[in-house]
N, C-alpha and C. Protein backbone atom coordinates (compact mmCIF):
# COMPACT_ATOMS: atom_id res chain seq x y z
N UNK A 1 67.65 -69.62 33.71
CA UNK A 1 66.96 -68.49 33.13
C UNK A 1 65.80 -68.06 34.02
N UNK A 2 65.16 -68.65 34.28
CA UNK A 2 63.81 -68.47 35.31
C UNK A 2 64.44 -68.17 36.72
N UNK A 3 64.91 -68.69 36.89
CA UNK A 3 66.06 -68.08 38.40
C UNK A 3 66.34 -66.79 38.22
N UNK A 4 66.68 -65.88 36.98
CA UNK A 4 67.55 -64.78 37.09
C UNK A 4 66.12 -63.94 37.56
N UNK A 5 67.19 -62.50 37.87
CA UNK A 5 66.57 -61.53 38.37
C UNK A 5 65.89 -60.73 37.72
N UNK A 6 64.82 -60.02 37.69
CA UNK A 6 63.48 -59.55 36.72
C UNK A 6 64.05 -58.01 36.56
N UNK A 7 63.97 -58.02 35.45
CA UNK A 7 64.15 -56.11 35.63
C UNK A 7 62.81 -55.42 36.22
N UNK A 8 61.74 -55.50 36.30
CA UNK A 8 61.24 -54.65 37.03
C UNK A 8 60.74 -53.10 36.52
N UNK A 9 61.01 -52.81 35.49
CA UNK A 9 60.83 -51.52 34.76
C UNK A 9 59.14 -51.55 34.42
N UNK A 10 58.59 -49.91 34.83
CA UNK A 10 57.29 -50.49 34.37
C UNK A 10 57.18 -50.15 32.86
N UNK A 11 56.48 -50.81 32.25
CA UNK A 11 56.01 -50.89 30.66
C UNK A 11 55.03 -49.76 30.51
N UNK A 12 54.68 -49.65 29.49
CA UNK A 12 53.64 -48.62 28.69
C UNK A 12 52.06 -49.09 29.57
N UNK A 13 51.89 -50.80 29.97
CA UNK A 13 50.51 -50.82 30.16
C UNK A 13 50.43 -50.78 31.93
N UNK A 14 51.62 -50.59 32.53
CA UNK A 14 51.78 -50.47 33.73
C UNK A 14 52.25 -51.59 34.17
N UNK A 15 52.24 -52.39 33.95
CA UNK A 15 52.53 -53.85 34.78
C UNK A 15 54.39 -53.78 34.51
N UNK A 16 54.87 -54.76 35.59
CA UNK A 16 56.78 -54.49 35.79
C UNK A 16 57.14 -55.57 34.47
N UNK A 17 58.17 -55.03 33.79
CA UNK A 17 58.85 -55.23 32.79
C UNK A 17 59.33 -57.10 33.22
N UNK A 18 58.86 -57.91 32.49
CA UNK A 18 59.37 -59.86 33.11
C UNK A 18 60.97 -59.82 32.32
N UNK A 19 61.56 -59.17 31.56
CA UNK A 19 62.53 -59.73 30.69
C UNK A 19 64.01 -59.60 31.93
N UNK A 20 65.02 -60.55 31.95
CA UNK A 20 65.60 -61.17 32.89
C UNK A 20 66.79 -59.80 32.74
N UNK A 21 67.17 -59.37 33.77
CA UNK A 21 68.07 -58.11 34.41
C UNK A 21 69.64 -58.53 33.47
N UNK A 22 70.38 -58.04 32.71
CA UNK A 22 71.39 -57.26 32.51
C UNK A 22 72.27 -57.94 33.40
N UNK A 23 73.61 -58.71 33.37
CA UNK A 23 74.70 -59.67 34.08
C UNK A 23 74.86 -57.93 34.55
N UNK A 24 75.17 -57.82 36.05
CA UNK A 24 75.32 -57.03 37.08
C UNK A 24 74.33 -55.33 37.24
N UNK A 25 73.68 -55.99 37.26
CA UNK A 25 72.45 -54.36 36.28
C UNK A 25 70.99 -55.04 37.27
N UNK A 26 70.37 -54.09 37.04
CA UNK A 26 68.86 -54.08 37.61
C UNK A 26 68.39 -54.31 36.94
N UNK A 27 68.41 -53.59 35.25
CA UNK A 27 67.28 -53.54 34.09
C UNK A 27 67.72 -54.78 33.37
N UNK A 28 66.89 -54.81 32.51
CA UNK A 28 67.13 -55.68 31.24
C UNK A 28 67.55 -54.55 30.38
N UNK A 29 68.31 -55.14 28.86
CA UNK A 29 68.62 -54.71 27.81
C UNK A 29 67.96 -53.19 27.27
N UNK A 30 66.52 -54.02 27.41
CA UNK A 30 65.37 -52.68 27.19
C UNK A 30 65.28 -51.39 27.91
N UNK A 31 65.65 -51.90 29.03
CA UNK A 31 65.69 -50.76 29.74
C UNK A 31 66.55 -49.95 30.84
N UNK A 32 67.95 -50.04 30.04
CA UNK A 32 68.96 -49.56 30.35
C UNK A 32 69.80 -50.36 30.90
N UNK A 33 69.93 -51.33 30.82
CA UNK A 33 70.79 -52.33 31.26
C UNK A 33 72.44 -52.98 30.46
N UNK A 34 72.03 -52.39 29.17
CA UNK A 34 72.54 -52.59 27.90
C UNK A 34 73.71 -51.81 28.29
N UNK A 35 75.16 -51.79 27.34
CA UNK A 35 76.37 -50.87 27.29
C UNK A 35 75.89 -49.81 26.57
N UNK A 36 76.31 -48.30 27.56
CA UNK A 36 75.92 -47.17 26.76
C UNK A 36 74.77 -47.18 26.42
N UNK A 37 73.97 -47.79 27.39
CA UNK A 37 72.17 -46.87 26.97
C UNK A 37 71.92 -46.06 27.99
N UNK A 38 71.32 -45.43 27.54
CA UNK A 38 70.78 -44.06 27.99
C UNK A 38 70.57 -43.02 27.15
N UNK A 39 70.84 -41.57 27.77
CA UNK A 39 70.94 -40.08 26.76
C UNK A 39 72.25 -40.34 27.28
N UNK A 40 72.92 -39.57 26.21
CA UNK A 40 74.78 -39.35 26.27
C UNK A 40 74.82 -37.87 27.39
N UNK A 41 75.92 -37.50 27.77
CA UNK A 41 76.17 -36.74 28.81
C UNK A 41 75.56 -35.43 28.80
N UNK A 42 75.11 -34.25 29.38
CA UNK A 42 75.15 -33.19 29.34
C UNK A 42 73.57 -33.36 28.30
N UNK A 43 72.78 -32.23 28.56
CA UNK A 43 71.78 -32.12 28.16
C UNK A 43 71.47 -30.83 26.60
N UNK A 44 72.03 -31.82 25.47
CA UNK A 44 72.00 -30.95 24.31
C UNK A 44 70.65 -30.46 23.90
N UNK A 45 69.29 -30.65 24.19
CA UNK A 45 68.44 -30.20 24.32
C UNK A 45 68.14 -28.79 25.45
N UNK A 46 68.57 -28.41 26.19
CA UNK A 46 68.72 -27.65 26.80
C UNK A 46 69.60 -26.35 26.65
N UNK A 47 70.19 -26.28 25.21
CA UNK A 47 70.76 -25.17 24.93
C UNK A 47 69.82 -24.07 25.01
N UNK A 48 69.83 -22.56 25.05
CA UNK A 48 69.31 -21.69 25.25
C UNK A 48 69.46 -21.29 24.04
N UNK A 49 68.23 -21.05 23.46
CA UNK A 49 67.60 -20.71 22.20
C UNK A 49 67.58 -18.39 22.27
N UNK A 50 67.40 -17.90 23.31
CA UNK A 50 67.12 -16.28 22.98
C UNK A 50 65.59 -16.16 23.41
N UNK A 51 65.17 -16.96 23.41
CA UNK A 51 63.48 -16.60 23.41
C UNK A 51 63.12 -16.24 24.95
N UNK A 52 63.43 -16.74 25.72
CA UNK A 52 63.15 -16.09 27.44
C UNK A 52 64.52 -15.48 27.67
N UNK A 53 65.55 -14.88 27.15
CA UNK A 53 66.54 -13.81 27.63
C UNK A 53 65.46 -12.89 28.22
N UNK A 54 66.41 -12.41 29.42
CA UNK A 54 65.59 -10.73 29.89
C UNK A 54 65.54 -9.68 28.52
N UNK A 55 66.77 -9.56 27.16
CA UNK A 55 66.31 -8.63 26.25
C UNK A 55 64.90 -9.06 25.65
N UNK A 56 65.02 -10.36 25.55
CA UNK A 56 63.80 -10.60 24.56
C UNK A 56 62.44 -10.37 24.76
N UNK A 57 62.32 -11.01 26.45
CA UNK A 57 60.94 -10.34 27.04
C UNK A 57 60.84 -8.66 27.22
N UNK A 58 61.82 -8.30 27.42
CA UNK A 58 62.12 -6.55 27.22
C UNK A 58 61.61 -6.12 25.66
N UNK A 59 62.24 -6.57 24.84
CA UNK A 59 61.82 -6.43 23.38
C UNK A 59 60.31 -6.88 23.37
N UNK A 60 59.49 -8.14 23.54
CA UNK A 60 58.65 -8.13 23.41
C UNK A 60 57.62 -7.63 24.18
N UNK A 61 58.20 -7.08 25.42
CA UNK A 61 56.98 -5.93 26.00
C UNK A 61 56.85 -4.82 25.24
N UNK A 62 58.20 -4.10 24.93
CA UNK A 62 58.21 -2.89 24.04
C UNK A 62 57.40 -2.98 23.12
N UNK A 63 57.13 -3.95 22.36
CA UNK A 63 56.31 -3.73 21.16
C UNK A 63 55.15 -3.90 21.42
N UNK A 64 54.49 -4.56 22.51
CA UNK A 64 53.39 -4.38 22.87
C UNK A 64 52.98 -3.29 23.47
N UNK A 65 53.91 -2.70 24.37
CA UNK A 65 53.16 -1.52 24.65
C UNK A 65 52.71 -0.61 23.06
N UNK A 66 53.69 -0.53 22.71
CA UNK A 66 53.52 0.50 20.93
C UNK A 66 52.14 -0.04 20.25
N UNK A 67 52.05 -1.60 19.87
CA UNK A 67 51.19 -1.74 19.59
C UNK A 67 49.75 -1.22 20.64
N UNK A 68 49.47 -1.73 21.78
CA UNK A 68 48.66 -0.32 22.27
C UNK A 68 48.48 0.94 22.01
N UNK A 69 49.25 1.55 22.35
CA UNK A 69 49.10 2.84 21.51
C UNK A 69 48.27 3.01 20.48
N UNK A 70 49.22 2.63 19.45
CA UNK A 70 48.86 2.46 18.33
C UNK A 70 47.49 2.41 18.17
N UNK A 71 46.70 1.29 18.88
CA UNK A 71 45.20 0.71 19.10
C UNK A 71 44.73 2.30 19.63
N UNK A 72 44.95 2.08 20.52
CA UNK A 72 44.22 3.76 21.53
C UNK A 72 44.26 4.94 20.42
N UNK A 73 45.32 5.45 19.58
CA UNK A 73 45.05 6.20 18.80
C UNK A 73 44.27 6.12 17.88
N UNK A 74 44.01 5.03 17.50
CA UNK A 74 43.50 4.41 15.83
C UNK A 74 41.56 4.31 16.35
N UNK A 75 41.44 4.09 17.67
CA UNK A 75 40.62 4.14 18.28
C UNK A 75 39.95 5.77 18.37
N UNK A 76 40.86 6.59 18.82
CA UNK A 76 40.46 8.16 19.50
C UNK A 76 40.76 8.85 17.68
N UNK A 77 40.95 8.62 16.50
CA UNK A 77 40.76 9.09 15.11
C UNK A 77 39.34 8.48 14.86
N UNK A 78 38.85 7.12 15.05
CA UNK A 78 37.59 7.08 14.82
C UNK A 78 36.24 7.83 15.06
């Protein structure tokens, strides 16, 4: 046990992870060394939501300009 190889991962307080490396792996268990750890394939967080499309920033300039306006007139009636 003391012979095996260190995973090496750094921890939360900075110092390298002591728990003994994963039979053919770098990490230990904790830190990815395990079957099937990780994130699963392809990045499902990364779907595109509409909010930075070119319409949307188009749409939301449009209404800002109007709302200007709007201001400048409401301004030049006072």
């Amino acid at each position: 046990m003391r012979a095996s190889p260190r995973c090496g991962a750094r921890t939360r307080d900075g110092a390298a992870c002591r728990a003994p490396a994963a039979h053919g792996k770098e990490r230990c268990r904790m830190h990815g060394g395990a079957r099937r750890s990780g994130a699963p394939r392809g990045n499902g967080n990364a779907k595109r939501h509409g909010l930075f499309t070119s319409d949307a920033i188009a749409e939301r300039e449009q209404a800002r300009v109007l709302l200007d306006e709007a201001q400048e007139l409401l301004q030049k009636l006072r």
